[in-house]
Protein backbone atom coordinates (compact mmCIF):
# COMPACT_ATOMS: atom_id res chain seq x y z
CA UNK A 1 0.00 0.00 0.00
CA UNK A 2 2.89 2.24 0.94
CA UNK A 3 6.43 2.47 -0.07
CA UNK A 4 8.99 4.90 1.00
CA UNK A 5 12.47 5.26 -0.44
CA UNK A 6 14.81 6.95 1.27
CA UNK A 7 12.13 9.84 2.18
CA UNK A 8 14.11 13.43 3.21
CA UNK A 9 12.09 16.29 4.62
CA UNK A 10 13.68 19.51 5.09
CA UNK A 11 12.08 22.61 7.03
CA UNK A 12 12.93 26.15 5.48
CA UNK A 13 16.19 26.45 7.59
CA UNK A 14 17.27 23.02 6.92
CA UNK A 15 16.76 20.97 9.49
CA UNK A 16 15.39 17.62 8.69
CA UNK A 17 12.24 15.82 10.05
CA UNK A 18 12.79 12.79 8.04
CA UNK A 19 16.62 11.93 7.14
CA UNK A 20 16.55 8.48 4.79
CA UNK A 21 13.46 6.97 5.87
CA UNK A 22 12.79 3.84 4.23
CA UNK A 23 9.87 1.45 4.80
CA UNK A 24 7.04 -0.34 3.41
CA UNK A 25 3.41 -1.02 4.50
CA UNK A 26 1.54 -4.27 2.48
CA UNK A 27 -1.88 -4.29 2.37
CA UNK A 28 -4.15 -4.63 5.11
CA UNK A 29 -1.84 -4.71 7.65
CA UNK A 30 -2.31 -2.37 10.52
CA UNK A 31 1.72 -0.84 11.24
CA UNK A 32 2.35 1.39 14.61
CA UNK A 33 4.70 4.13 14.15
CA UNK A 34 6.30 4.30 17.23
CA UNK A 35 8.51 7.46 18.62
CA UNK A 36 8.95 9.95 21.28
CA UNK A 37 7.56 13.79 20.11
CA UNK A 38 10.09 15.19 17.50
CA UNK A 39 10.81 11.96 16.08
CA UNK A 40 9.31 12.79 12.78
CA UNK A 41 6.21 10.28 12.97
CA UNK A 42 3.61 13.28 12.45
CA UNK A 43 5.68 14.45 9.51
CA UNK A 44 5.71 10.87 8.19
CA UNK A 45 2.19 10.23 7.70
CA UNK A 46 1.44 13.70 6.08
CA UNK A 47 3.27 11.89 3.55
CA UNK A 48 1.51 8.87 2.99
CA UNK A 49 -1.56 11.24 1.54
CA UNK A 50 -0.06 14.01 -0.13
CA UNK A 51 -0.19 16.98 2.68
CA UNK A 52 3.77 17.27 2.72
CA UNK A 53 5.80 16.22 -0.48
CA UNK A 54 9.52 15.19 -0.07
CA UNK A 55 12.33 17.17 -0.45
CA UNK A 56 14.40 13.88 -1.20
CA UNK A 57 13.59 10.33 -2.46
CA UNK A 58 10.08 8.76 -3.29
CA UNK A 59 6.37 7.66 -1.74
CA UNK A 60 4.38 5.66 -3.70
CA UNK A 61 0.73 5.22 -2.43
CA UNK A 62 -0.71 1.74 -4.20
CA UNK A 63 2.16 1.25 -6.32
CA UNK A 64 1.97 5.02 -7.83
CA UNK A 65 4.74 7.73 -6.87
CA UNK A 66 3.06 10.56 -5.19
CA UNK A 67 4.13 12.96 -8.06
CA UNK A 68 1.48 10.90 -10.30
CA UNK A 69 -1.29 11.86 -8.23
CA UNK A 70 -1.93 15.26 -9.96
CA UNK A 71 -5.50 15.32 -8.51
CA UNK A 72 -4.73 15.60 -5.29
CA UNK A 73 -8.49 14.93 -4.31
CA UNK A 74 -7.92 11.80 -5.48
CA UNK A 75 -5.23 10.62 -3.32
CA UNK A 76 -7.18 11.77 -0.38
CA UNK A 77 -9.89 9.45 -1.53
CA UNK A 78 -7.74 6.57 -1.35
CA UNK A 79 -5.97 7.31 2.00
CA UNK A 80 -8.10 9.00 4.98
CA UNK A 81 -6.54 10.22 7.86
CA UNK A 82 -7.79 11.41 11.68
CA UNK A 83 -6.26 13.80 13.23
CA UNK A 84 -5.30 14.28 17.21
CA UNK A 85 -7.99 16.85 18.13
CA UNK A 86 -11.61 15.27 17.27
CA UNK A 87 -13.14 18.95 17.79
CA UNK A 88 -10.61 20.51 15.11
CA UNK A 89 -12.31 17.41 12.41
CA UNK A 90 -16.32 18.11 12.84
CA UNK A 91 -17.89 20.56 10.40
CA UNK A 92 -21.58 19.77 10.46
CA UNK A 93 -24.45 20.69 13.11
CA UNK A 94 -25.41 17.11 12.65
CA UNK A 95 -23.61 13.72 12.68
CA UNK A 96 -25.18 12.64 9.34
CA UNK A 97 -23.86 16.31 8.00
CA UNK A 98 -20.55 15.95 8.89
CA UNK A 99 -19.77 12.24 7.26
CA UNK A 100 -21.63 14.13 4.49
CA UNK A 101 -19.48 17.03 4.25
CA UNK A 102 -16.08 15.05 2.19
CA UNK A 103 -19.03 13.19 -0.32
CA UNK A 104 -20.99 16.40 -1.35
CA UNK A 105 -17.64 17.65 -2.52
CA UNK A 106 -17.52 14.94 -4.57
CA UNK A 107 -20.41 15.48 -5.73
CA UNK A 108 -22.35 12.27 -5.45
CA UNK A 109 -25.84 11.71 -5.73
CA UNK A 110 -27.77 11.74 -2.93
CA UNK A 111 -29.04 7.83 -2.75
CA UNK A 112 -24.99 7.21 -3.18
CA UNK A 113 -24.07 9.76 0.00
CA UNK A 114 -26.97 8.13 2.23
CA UNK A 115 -26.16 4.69 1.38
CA UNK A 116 -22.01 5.26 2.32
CA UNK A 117 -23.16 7.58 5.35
CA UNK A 118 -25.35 4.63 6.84
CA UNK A 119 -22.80 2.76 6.30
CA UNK A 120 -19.82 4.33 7.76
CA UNK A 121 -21.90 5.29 10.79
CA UNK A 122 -22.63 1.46 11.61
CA UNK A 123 -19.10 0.25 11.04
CA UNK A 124 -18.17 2.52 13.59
CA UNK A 125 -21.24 2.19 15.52
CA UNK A 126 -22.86 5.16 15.67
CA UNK A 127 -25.90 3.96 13.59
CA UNK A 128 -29.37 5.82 14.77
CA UNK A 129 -27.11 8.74 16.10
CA UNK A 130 -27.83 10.52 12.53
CA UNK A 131 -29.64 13.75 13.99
CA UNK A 132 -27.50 14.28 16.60
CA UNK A 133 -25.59 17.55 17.72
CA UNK A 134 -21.72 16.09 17.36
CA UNK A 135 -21.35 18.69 20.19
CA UNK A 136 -23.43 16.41 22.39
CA UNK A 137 -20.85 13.30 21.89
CA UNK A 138 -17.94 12.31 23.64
CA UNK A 139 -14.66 12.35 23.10
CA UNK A 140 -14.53 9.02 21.92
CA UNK A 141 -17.22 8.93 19.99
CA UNK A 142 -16.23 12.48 18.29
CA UNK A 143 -13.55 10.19 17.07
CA UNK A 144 -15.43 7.64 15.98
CA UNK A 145 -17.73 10.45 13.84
CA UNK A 146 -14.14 11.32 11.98
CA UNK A 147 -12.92 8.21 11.23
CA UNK A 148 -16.56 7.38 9.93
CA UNK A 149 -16.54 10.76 8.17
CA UNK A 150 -12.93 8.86 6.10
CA UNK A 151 -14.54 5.69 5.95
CA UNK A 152 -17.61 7.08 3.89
CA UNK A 153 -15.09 8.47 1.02
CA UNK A 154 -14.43 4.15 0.76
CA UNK A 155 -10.22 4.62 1.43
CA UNK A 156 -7.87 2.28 0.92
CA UNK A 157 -6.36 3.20 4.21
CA UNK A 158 -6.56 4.75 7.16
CA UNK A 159 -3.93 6.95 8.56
CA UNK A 160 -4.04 7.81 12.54
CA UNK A 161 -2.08 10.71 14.06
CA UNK A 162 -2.05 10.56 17.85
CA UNK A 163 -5.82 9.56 17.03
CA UNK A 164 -6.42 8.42 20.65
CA UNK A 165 -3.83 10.87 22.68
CA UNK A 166 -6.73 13.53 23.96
CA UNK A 167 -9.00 10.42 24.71
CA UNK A 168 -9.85 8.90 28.15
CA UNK A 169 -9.64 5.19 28.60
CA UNK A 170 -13.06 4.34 27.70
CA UNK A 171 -12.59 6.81 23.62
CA UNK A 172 -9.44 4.80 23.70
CA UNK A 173 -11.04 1.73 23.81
CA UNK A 174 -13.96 2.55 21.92
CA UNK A 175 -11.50 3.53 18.91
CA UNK A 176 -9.27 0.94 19.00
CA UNK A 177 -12.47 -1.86 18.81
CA UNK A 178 -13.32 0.13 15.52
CA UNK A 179 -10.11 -0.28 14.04
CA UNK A 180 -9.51 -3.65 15.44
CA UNK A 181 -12.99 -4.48 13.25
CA UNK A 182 -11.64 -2.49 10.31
CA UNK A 183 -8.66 -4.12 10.49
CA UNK A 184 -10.69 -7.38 10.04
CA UNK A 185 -12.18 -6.33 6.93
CA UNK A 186 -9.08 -5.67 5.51
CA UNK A 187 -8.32 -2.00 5.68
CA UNK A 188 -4.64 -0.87 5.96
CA UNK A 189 -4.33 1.19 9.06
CA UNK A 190 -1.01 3.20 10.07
CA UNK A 191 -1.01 4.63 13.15
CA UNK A 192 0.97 7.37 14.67
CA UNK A 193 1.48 6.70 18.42
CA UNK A 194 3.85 6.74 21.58
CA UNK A 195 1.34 4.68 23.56
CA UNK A 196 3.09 1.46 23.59
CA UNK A 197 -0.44 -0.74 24.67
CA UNK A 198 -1.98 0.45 21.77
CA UNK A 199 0.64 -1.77 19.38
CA UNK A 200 -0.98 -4.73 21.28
CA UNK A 201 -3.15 -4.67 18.42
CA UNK A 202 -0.88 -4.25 15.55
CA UNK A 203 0.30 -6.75 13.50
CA UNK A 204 4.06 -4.49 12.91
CA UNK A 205 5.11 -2.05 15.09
CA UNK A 206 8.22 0.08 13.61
CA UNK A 207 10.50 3.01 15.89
CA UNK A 208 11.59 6.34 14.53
CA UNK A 209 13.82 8.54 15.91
CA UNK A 210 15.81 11.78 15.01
CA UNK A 211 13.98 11.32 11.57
CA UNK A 212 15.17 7.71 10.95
CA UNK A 213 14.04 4.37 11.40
CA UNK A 214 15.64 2.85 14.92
CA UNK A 215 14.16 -0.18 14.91
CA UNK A 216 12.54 -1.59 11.63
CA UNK A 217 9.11 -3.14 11.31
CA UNK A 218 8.58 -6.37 13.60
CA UNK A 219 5.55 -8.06 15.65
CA UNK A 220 4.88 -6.30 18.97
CA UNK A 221 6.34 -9.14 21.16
CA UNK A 222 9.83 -8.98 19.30
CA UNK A 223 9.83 -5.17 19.84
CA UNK A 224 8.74 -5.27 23.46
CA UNK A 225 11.74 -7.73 24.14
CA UNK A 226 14.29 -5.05 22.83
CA UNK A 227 14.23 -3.02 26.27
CA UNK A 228 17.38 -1.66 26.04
CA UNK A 229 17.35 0.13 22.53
CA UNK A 230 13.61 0.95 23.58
CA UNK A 231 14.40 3.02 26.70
CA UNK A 232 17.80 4.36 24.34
CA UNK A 233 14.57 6.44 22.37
CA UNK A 234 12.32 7.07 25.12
CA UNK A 235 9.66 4.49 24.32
CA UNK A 236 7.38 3.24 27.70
CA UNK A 237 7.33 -0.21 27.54
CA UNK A 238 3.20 -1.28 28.66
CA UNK A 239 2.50 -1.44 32.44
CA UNK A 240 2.01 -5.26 32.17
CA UNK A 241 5.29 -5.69 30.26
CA UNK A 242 7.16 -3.62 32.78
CA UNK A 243 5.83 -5.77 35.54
CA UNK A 244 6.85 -8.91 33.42
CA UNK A 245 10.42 -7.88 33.16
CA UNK A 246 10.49 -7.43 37.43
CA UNK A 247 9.49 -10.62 38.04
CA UNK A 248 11.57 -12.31 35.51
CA UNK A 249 9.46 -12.85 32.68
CA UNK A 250 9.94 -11.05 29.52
CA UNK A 251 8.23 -9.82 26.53
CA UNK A 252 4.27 -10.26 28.01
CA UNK A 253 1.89 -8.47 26.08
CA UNK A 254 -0.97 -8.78 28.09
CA UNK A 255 -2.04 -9.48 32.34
CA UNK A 256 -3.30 -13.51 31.12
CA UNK A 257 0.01 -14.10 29.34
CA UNK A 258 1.69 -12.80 32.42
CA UNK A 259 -0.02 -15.02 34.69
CA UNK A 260 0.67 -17.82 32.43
CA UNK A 261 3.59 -16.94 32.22
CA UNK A 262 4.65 -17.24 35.79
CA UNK A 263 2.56 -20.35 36.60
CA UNK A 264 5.08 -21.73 33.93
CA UNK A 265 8.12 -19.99 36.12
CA UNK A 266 6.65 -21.28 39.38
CA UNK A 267 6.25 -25.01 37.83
CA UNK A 268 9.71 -24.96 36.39
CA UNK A 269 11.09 -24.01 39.76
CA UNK A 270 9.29 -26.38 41.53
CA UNK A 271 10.30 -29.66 39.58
């Protein structure tokens, strides 16, 4: 879906958010992009659809360099992306208006928008919410409206960045069951984090820091082993990880692995 080749982003005065970065994202898979604040992630995915172009080296969104795309509309289309702040993403008075707002500018007709909006509103399960003031929602479901607003334009992919960093526990988990069921359907979903329980549900998880790639793409369990080179670029490891590696156990993912985990110690002991 993605491809990056030795991608170089420069800021007026020269400094570089992205120094070489090389990388590529099949379809459907959902990738993390993992790195402390300044590491270039941010600057990264406004790549992936167009909103930066590289001062160096190439992207190429479904097998087309970015330079191809001369309708820029269109490469929107094919990769949506929800930003950190749900307030800054909702333009209509009504739920069903905003997921409207990116088709009428298409230009669809109207049994086409109502058919996508009904359907991007029950993927992310805010079906029979239509007349509602977004105003009246919460922070996880404001979320929830813009990644439904993305869906309804029928991407490709689905960029997140910091998606669920102004969210409470409870948006968290509501938006991460959304894109867990996307991710099921076979949408490819990058997401821009530093919440290190969020990878849990990745399939890749990949580090950048100082504008380069640390730690290259790899399941979350290999990544979470690598403590060291971790806690070299300021990356938490998960609460139930970090309680793994004081009692002994490494590279647990979750609080049932753990506890498997040390029944298995506690046997081995034992004999």
């Amino acid at each position: 879906m993605f491809r990056l080749e030795n991608l170089v982003y420069e800021y007026a005065d020269g400094r570089r958010a992205l120094d070489g970065v090389s990388l590529q994202v099949p379809k459907g898979q959902w990738l993390a992009v993992l790195g402390a604040n300044g590491s270039g992630k941010s600057t990264l995915a406004r790549h992936l659809n167009g909103l930066l172009q590289p001062t160096a080296g190439r992207v190429l969104v479904a097998g087309r360099p970015l330079e191809e795309y001369t309708d820029i509309q269109q490469l929107r289309r094919l990769v949506g992306i929800v930003f950190q702040n749900p307030d800054n993403q909702i333009v209509g008075n009504s739920v069903e208006e905003d997921v409207a707002f990116g088709l009428e500018n298409l230009g669809l007709p109207r049994p086409e928008m109502r058919r996508r909006i009904g359907e991007a509103l029950q993927m992310v399960g805010l079906a029979g919410r239509e007349k509602v003031d977004p105003a009246a929602l919460s922070g996880g479901q404001k979320q929830r409206l813009a990644i439904a607003g993305a869906l309804a334009m029928q991407p490709q992919a689905l960029l997140l960045d910091e998606a669920t960093s102004m969210l409470d526990p409870v948006g968290v988990a509501e938006v991460l069951e959304v894109l867990r069921r996307l991710h099921q359907q076979g949408l490819t979903i990058v997401m821009i984090t530093h919440n290190m329980s969020e990878v849990l549900f990745c399939d890749q998880a990949v580090v950048l820091a100082e504008g380069r790639v640390q730690l290259p793409p790899q399941p979350p369990m290999e990544l979470f082993a690598r403590t060291a080179e971790l806690a070299r670029w300021h990356i938490e490891l998960p609460p139930v990880t970090q309680l793994g590696l004081l009692l002994g156990v490494e590279g647990c993912l979750s609080l049932p692995q753990l506890v498997e985990a040390m029944k298995s110690k506690t046997a081995t002991v034992q004999r």
